[in-house]
Structure formats: structure tokens, C-alpha cells
C-alpha atoms as a PDB file:
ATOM      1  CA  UNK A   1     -55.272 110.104  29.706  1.00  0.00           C
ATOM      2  CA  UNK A   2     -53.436 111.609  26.331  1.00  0.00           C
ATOM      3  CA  UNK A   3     -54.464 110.417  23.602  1.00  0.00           C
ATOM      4  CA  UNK A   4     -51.098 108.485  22.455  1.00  0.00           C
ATOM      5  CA  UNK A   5     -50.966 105.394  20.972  1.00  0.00           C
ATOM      6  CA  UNK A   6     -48.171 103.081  23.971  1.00  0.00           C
ATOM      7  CA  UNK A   7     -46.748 100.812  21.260  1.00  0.00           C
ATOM      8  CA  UNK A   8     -45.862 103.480  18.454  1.00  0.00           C
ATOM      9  CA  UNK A   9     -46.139 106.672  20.034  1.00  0.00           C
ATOM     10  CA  UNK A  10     -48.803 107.877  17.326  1.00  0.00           C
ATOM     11  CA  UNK A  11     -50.572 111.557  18.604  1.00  0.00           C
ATOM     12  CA  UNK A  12     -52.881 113.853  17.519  1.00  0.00           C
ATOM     13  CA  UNK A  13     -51.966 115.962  14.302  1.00  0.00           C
ATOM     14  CA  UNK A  14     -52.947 119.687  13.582  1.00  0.00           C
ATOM     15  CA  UNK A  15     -54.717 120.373  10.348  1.00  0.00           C
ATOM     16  CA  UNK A  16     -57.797 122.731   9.067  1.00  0.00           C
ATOM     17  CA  UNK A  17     -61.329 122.239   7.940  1.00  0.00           C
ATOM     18  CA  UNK A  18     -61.458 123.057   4.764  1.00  0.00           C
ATOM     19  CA  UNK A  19     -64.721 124.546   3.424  1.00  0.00           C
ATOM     20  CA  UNK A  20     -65.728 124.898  -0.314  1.00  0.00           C
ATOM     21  CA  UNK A  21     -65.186 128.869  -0.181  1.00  0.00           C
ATOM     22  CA  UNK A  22     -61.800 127.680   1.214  1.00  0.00           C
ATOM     23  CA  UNK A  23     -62.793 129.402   4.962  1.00  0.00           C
ATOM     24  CA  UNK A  24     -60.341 127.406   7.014  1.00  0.00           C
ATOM     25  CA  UNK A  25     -61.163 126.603  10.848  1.00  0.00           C
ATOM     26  CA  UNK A  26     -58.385 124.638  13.252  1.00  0.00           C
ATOM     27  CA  UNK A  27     -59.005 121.170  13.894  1.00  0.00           C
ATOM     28  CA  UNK A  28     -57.325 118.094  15.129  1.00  0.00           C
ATOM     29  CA  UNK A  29     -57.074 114.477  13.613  1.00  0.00           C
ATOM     30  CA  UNK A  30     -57.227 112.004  16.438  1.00  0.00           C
ATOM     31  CA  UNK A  31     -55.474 108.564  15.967  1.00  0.00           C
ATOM     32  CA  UNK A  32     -57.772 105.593  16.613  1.00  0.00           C
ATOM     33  CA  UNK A  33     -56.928 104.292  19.496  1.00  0.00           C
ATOM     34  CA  UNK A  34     -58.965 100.887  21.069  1.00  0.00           C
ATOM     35  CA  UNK A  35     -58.584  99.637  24.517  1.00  0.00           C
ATOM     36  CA  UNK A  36     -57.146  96.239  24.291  1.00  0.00           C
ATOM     37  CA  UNK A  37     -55.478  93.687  26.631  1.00  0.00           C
ATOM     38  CA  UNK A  38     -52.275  92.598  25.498  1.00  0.00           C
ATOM     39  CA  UNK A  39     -50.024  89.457  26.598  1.00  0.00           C
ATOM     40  CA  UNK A  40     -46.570  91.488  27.288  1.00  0.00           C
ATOM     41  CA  UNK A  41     -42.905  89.335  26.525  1.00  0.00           C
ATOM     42  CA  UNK A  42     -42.741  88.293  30.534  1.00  0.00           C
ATOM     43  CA  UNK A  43     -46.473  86.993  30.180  1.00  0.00           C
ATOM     44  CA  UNK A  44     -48.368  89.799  31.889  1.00  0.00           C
ATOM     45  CA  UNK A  45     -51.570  90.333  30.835  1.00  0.00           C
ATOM     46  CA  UNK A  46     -51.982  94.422  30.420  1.00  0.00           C
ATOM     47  CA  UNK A  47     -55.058  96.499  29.316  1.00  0.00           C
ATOM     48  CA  UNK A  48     -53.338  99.407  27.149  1.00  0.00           C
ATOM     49  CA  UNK A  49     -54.771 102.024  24.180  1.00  0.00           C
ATOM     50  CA  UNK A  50     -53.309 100.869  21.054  1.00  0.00           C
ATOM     51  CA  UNK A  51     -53.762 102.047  17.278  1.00  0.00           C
ATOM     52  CA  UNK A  52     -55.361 100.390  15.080  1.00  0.00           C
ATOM     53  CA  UNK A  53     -52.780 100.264  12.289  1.00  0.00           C
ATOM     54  CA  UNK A  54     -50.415  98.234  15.416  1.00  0.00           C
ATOM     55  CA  UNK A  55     -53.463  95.870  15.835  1.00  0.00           C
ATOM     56  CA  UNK A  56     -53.430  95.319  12.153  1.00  0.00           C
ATOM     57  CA  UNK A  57     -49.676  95.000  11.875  1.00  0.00           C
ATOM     58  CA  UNK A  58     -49.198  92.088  14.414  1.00  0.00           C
ATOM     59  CA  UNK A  59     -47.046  94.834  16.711  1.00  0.00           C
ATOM     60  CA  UNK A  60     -49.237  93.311  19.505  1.00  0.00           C
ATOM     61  CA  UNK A  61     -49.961  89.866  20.755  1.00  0.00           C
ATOM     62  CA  UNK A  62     -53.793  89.841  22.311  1.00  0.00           C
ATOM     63  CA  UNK A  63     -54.010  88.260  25.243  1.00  0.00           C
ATOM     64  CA  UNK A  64     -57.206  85.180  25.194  1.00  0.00           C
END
């Protein structure tokens, strides 16, 4: 499964590690992404990966 938040579409970003002598080495920043069930607008009750800044945000409803 990618790792893609299914509410805002957040993905994985592209950066470097960054030592002190400035030696820089590929890496990737991973959203954080929880499992949670979530009561969808017809009432379904669906168990999707969702970022934590949606969570936060009220983007979701939880379902009980």
C-alpha cells in the first residue's frame, strides 16, 4: 500500500541527510500516517490511513 495520506493526498518528500562535514546522503521524509476508522457522509464505517495533521484538523469524523 503507498504511503499516501486518502483525505489530503500528502506523500513522501525527497530531501538529504545532512552531516556536520556537510556529506549529503538521499533520504525520504515519510508523512505520518495512522490507521483509523472513519464514519464517511452516507454513514459507512471505513478503516483508511490518514495524516495526522487531518486528524488534528477535524478533516475526519471518527467513527465510535
Amino acid at each position: 500500500m503507498a504511503r499516501i495520506c486518502e483525505v489530503c493526498g500528502k506523500k513522501p518528500m525527497a530531501g538529504n541527510h545532512v552531516s556536520h562535514a556537510h556529506n549529503r546522503v538521499p533520504r525520504r521524509f515519510l508523512p505520518n500516517l495512522q490507521n483509523t476508522r472513519v464514519k464517511l457522509p452516507s454513514g459507512a464505517v471505513k478503516s483508511i490511513q490518514v495524516c495526522t495533521n487531518c486528524i488534528k484538523s477535524g478533516k475526519i469524523q471518527k467513527a465510535a
